[in-house]
C-alpha atoms as a PDB file:
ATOM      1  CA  UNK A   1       0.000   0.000   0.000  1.00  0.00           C
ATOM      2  CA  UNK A   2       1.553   3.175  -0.773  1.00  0.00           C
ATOM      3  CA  UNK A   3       2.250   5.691   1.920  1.00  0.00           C
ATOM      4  CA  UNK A   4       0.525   8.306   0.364  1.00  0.00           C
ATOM      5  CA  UNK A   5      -2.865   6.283   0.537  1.00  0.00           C
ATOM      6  CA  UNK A   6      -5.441   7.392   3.301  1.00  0.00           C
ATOM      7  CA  UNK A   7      -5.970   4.437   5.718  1.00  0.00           C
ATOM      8  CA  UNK A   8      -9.527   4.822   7.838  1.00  0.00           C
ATOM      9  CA  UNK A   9      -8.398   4.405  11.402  1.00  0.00           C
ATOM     10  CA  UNK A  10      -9.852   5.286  14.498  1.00  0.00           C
ATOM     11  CA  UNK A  11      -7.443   5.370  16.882  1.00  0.00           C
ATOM     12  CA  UNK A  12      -6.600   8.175  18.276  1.00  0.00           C
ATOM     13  CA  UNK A  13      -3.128   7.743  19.324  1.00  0.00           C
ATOM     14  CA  UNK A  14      -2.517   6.841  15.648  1.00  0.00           C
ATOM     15  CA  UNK A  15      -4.668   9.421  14.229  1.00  0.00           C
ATOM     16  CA  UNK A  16      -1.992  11.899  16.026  1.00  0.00           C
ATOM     17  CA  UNK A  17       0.733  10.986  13.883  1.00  0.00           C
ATOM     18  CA  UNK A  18       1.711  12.780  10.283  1.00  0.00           C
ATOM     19  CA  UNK A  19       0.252  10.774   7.416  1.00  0.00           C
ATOM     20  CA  UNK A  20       3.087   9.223   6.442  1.00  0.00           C
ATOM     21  CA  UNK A  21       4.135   8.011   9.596  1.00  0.00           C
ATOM     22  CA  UNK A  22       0.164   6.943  10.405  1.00  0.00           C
ATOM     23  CA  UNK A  23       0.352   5.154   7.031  1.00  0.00           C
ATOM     24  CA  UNK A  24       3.375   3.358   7.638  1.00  0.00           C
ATOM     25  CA  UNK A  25       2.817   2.048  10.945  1.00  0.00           C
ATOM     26  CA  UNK A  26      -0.818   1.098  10.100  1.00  0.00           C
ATOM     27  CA  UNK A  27       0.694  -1.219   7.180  1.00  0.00           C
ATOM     28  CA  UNK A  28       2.341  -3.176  10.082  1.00  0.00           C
ATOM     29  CA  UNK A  29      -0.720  -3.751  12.171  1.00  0.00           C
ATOM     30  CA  UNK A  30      -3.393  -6.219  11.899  1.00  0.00           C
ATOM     31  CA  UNK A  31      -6.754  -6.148  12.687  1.00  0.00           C
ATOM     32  CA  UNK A  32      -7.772  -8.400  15.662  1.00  0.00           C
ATOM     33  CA  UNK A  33     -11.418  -9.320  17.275  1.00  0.00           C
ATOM     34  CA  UNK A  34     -11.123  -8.334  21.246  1.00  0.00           C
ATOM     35  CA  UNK A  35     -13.777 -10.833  22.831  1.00  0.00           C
ATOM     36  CA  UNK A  36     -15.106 -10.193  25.974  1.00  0.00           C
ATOM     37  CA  UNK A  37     -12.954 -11.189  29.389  1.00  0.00           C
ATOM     38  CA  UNK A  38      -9.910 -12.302  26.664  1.00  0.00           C
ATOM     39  CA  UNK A  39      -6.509 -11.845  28.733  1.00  0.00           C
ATOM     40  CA  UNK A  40      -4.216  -9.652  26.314  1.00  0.00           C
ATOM     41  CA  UNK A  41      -1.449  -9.722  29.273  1.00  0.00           C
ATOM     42  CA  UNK A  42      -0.055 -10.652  32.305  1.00  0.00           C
ATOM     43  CA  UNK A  43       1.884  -8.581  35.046  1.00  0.00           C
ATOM     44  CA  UNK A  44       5.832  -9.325  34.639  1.00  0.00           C
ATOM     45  CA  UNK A  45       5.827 -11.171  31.117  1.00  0.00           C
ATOM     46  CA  UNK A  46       6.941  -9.848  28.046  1.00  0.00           C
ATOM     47  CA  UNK A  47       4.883  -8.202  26.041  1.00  0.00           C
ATOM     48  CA  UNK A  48       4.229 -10.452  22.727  1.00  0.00           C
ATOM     49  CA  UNK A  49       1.606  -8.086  20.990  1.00  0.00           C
ATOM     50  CA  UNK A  50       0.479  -4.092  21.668  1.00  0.00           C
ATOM     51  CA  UNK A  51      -2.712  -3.260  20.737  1.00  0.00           C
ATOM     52  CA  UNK A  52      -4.285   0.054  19.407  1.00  0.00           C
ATOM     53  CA  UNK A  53      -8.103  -0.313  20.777  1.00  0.00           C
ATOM     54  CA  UNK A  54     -10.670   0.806  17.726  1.00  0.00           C
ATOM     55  CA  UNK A  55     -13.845   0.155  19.183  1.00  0.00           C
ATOM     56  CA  UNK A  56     -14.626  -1.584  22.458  1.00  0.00           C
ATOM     57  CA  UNK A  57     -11.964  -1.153  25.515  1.00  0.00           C
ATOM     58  CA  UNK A  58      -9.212  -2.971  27.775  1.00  0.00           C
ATOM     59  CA  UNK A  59      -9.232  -2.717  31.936  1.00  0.00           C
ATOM     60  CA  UNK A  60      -5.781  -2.789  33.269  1.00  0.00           C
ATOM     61  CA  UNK A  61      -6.381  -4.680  36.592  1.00  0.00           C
ATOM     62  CA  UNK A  62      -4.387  -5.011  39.874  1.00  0.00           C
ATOM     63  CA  UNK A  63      -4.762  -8.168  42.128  1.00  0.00           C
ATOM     64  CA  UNK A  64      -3.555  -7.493  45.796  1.00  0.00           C
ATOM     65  CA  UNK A  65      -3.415 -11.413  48.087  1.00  0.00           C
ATOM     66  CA  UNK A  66      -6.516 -13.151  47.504  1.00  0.00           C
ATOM     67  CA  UNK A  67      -8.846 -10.061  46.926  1.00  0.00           C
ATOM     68  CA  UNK A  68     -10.406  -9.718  43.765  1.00  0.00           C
ATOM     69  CA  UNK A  69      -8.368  -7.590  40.916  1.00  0.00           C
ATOM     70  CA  UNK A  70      -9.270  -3.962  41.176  1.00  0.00           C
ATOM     71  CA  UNK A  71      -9.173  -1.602  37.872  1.00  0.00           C
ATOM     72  CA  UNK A  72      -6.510   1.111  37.783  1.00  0.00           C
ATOM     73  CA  UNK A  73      -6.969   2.088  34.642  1.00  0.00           C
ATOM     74  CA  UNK A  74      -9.290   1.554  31.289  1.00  0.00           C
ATOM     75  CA  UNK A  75      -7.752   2.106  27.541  1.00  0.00           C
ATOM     76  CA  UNK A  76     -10.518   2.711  24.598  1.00  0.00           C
ATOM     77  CA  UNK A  77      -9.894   3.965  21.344  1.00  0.00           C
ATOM     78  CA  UNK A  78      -7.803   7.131  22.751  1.00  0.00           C
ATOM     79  CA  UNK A  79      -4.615   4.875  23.841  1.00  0.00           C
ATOM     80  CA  UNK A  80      -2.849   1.682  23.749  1.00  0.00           C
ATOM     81  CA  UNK A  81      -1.947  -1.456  25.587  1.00  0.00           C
ATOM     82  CA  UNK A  82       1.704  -1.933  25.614  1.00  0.00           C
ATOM     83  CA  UNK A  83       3.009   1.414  25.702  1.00  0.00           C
ATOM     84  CA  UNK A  84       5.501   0.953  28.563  1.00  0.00           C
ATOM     85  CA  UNK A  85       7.476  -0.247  25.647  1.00  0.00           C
ATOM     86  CA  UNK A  86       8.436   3.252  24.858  1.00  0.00           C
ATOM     87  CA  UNK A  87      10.117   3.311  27.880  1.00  0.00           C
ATOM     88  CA  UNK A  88      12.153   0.544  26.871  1.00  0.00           C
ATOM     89  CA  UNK A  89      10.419  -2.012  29.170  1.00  0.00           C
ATOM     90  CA  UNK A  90       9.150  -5.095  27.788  1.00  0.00           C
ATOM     91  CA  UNK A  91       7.429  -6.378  30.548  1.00  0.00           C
ATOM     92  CA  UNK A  92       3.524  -5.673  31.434  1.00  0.00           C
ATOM     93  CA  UNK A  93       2.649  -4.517  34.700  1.00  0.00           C
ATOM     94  CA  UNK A  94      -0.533  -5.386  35.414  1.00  0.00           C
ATOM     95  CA  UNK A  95      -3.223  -8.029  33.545  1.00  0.00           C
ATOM     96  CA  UNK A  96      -4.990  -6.321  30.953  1.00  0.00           C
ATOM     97  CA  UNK A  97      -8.411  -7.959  30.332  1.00  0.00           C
ATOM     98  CA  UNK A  98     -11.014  -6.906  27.434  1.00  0.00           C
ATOM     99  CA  UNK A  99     -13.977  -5.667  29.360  1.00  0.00           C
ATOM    100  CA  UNK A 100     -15.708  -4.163  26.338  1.00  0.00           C
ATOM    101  CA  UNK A 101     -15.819  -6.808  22.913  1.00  0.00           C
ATOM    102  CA  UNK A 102     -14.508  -4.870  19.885  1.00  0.00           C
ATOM    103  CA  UNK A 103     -11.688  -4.691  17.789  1.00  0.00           C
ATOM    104  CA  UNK A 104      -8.246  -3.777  17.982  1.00  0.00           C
ATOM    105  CA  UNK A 105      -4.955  -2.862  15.421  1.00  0.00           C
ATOM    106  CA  UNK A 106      -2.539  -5.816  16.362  1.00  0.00           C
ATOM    107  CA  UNK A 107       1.418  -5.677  15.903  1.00  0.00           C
ATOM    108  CA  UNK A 108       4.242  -7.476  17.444  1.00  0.00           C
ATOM    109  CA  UNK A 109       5.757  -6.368  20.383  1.00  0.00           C
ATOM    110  CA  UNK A 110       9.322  -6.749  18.161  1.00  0.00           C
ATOM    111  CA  UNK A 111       7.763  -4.756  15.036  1.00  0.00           C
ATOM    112  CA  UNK A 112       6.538  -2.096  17.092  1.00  0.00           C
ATOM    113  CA  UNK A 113       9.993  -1.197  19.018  1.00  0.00           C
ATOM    114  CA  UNK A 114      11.399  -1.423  15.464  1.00  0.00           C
ATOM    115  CA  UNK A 115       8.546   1.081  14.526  1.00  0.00           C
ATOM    116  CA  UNK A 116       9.687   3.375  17.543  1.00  0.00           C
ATOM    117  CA  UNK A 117      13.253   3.539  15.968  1.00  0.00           C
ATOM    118  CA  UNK A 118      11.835   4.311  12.453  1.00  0.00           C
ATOM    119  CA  UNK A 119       8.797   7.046  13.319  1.00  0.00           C
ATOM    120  CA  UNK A 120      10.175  10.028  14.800  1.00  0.00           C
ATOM    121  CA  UNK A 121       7.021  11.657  15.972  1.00  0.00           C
ATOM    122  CA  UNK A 122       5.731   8.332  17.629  1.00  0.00           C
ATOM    123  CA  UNK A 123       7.772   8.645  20.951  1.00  0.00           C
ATOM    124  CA  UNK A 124       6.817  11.474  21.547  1.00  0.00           C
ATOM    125  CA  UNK A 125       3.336  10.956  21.532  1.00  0.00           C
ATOM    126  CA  UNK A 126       3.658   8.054  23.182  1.00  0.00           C
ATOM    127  CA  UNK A 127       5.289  10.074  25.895  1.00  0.00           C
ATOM    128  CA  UNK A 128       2.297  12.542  25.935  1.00  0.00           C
ATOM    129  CA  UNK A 129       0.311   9.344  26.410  1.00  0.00           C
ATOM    130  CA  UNK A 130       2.108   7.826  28.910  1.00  0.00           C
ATOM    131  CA  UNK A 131       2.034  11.133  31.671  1.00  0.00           C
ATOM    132  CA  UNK A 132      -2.079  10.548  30.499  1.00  0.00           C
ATOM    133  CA  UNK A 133      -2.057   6.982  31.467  1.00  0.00           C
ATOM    134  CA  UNK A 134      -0.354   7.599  35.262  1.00  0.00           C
ATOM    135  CA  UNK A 135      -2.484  10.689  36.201  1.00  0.00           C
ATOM    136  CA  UNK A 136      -5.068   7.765  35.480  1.00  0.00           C
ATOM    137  CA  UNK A 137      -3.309   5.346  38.103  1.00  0.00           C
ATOM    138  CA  UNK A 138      -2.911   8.204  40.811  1.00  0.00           C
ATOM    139  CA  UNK A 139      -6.577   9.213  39.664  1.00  0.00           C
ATOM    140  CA  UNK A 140      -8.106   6.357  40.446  1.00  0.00           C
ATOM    141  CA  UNK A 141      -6.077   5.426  43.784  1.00  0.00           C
ATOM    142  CA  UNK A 142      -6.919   8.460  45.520  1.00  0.00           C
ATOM    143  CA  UNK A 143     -10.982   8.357  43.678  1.00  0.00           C
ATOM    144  CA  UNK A 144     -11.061   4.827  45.798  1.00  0.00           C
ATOM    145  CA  UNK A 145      -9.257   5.865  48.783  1.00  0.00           C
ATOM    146  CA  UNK A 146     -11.367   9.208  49.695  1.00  0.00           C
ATOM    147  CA  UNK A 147     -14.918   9.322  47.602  1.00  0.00           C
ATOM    148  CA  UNK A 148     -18.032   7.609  48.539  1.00  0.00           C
ATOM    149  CA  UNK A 149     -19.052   4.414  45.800  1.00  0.00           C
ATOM    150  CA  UNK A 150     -22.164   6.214  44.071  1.00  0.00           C
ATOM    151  CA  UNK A 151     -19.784   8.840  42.399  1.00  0.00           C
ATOM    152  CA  UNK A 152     -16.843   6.107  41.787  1.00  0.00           C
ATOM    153  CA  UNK A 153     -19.656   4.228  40.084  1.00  0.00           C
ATOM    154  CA  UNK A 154     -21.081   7.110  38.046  1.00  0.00           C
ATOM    155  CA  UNK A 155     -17.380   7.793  37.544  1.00  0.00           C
ATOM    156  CA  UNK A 156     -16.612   4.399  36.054  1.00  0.00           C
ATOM    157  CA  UNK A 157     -20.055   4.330  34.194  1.00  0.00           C
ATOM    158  CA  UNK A 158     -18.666   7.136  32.147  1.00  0.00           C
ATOM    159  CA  UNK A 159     -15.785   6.088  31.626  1.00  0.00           C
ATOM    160  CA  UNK A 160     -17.095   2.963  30.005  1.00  0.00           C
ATOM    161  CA  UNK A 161     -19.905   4.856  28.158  1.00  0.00           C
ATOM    162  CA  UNK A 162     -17.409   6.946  26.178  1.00  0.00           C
ATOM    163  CA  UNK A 163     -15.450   3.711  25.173  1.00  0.00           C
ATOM    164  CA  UNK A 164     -18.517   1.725  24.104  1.00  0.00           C
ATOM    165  CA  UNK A 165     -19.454   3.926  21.991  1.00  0.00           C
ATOM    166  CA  UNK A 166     -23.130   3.275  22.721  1.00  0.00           C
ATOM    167  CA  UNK A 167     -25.856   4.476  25.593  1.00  0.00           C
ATOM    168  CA  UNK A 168     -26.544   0.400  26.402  1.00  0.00           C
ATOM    169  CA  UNK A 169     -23.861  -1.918  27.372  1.00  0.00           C
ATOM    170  CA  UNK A 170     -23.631  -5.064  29.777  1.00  0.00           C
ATOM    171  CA  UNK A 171     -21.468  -5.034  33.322  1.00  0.00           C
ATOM    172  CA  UNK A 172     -22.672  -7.128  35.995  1.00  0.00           C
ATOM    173  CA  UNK A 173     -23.044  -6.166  39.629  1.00  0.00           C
ATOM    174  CA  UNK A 174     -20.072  -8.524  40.733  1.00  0.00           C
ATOM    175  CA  UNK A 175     -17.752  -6.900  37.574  1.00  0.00           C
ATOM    176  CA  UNK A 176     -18.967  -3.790  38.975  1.00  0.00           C
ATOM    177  CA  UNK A 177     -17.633  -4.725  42.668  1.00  0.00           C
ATOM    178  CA  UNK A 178     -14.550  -6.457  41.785  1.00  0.00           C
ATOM    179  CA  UNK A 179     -13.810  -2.993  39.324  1.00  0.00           C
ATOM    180  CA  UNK A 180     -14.475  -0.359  42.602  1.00  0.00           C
ATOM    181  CA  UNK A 181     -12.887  -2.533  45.241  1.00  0.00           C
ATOM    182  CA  UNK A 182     -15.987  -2.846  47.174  1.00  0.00           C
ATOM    183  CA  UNK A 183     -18.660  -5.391  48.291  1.00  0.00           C
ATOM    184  CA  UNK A 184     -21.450  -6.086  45.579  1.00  0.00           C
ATOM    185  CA  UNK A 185     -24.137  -4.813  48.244  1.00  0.00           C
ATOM    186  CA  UNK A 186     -22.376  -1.438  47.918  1.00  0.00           C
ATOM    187  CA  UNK A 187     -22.937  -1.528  44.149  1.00  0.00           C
ATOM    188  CA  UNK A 188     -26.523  -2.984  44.449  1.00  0.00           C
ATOM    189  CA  UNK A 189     -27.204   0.136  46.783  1.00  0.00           C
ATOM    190  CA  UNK A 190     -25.287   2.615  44.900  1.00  0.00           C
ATOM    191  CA  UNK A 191     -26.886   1.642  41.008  1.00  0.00           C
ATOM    192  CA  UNK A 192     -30.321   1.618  42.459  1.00  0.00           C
ATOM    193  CA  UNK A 193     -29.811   5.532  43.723  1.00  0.00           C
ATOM    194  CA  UNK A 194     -28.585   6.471  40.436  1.00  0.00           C
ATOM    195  CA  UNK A 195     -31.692   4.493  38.764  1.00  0.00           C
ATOM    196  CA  UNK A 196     -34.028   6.003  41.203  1.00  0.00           C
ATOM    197  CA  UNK A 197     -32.745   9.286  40.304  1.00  0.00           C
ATOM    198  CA  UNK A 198     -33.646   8.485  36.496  1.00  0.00           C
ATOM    199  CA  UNK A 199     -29.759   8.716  35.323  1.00  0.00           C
ATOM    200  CA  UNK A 200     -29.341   5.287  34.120  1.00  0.00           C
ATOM    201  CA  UNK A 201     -31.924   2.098  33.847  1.00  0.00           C
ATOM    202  CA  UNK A 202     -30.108  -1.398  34.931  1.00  0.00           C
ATOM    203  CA  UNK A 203     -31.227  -4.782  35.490  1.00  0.00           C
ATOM    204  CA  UNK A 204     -29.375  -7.819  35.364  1.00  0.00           C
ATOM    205  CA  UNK A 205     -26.272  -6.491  34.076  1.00  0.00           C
ATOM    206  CA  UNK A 206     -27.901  -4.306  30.888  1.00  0.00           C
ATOM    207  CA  UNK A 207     -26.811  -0.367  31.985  1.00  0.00           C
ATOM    208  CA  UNK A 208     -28.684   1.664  29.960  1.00  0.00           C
ATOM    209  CA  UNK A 209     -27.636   5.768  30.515  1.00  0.00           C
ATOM    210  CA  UNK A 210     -30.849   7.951  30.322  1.00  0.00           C
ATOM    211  CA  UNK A 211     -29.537  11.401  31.614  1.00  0.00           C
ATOM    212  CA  UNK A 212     -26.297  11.265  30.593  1.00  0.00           C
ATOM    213  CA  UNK A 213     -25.386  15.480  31.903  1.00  0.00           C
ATOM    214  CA  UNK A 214     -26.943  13.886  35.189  1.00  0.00           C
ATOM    215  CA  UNK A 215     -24.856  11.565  35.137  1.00  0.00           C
ATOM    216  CA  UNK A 216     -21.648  13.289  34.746  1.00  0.00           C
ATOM    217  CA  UNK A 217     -23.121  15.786  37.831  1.00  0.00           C
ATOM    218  CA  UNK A 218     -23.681  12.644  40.093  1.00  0.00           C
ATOM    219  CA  UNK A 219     -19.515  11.387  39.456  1.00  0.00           C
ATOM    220  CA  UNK A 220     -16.925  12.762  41.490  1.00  0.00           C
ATOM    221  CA  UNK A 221     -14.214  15.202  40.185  1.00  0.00           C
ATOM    222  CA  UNK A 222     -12.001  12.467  38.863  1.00  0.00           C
ATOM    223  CA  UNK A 223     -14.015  11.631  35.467  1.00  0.00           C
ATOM    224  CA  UNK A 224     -13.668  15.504  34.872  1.00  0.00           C
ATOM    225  CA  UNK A 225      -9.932  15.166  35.847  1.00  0.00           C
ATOM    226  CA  UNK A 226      -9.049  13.027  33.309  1.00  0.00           C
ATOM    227  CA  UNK A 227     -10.766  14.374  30.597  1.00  0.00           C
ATOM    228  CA  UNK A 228      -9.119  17.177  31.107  1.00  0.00           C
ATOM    229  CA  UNK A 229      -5.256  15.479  31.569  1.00  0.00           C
ATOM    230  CA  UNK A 230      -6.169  13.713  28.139  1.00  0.00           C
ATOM    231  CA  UNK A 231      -7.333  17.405  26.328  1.00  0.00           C
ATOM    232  CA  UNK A 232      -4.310  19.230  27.810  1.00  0.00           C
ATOM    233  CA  UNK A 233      -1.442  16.741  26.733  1.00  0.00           C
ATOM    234  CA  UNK A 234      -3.575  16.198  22.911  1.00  0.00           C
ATOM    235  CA  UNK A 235      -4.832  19.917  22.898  1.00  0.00           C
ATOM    236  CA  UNK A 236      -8.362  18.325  21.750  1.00  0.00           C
ATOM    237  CA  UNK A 237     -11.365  19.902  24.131  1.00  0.00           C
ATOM    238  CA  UNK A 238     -13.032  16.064  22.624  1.00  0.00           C
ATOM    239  CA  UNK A 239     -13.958  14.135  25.499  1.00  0.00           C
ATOM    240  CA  UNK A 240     -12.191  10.386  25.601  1.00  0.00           C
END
């Protein structure tokens, strides 16, 4: 395919990139189904694939003893899994499980640290990226340490409303739990509030989001915070 030739994409990390550096790397990636609950990683192995989310999303998860993982962070189509390997670290931190079926651009974990040799504006992004990624991780410690579970939840309902791409989508009260670090009562009491309040509709598992500036009034500061992290280092005012 000729580097000159427009290549649809998605992707916003990619999107960022000059044209012929978009086209070039996009020649190198393949694209890959992400079913639902696939594992794409595990925490200290190499990396054997990175993946460029198009449509559906990725949790990065943390598991602590015996408790259940808890999400630190959730990539959509506005990042990447695997981008520690700009730092010149092959090895994945935490699990990263598909909680949101869609489908991905694919490349080899060896193609794309060639690719980070051969497209100079790439590392840089990635860079930009990267800060994006650990205000996400400090975000989300200190959202679970000090605020109260119905904004978390509203906070993580948004978060996976702007990935999906779609008002309706399917998360299950013990997801939900495991996600927040919290007991499944706390969800069960903290989903009916927001349903009683007429911000989303949910029964078993099926979230639908009916007032979706509601919504975003009932989360804490965090969602707000990140949006804003992700606009300042991509000087886009587009929400993720």
């Amino acid at each position: 395919m000729s580097a000159a030739t427009p290549i649809p994409v998605v992707n916003r990390l990619i999107e960022a990139l000059p044209d012929e550096e978009r086209n070039r790397l996009l020649e190198r990636c393949e694209s890959v189904e992400l079913p639902f609950g696939a594992i794409l990683c595990e925490p200290d192995t190499p990396y054997a694939s990175v993946y460029f989310p198009v449509a559906g999303f990725i949790s990065l998860v943390m598991r602590v003893g015996s408790h259940h993982p808890l999400e630190m962070a959730m990539i959509g189509n506005e990042g990447m899994l695997g981008v520690t390997l700009a730092l010149g670290v092959d090895l994945a931190p935490m699990r990263a499980v598909v909680q949101g079926a869609g489908t991905a651009l694919r490349m080899s974990a060896e193609q794309f640290q060639q690719q980070l040799q051969n497209t100079p504006c790439l590392l840089p992004t990635l860079h930009r990226y990267l800060y994006v990624l650990m205000a996400q991780f400090s975000r989300t410690a200190a959202c679970t340490h000090f605020h109260e579970i119905e904004p978390r939840l509203a906070r993580l309902l948004l978060t996976t409303h702007d990935r999906a791409r779609a008002d309706h989508f399917y998360l299950t009260h013990e997801y939900l739990a495991a996600m927040l670090g919290v007991r499944r009562s706390g969800v069960t009491i903290a989903a009916g509030a927001l349903q009683q309040r007429g911000l989303i509709h949910y029964i078993r598992g099926e979230i639908s989001v009916l007032d979706r500036r509601g919504l975003e009034a009932a989360s804490c500061e965090c969602y707000d915070a990140l949006i804003a992290d992700y606009a300042h280092m991509f000087t886009s005012e587009a929400a993720l």
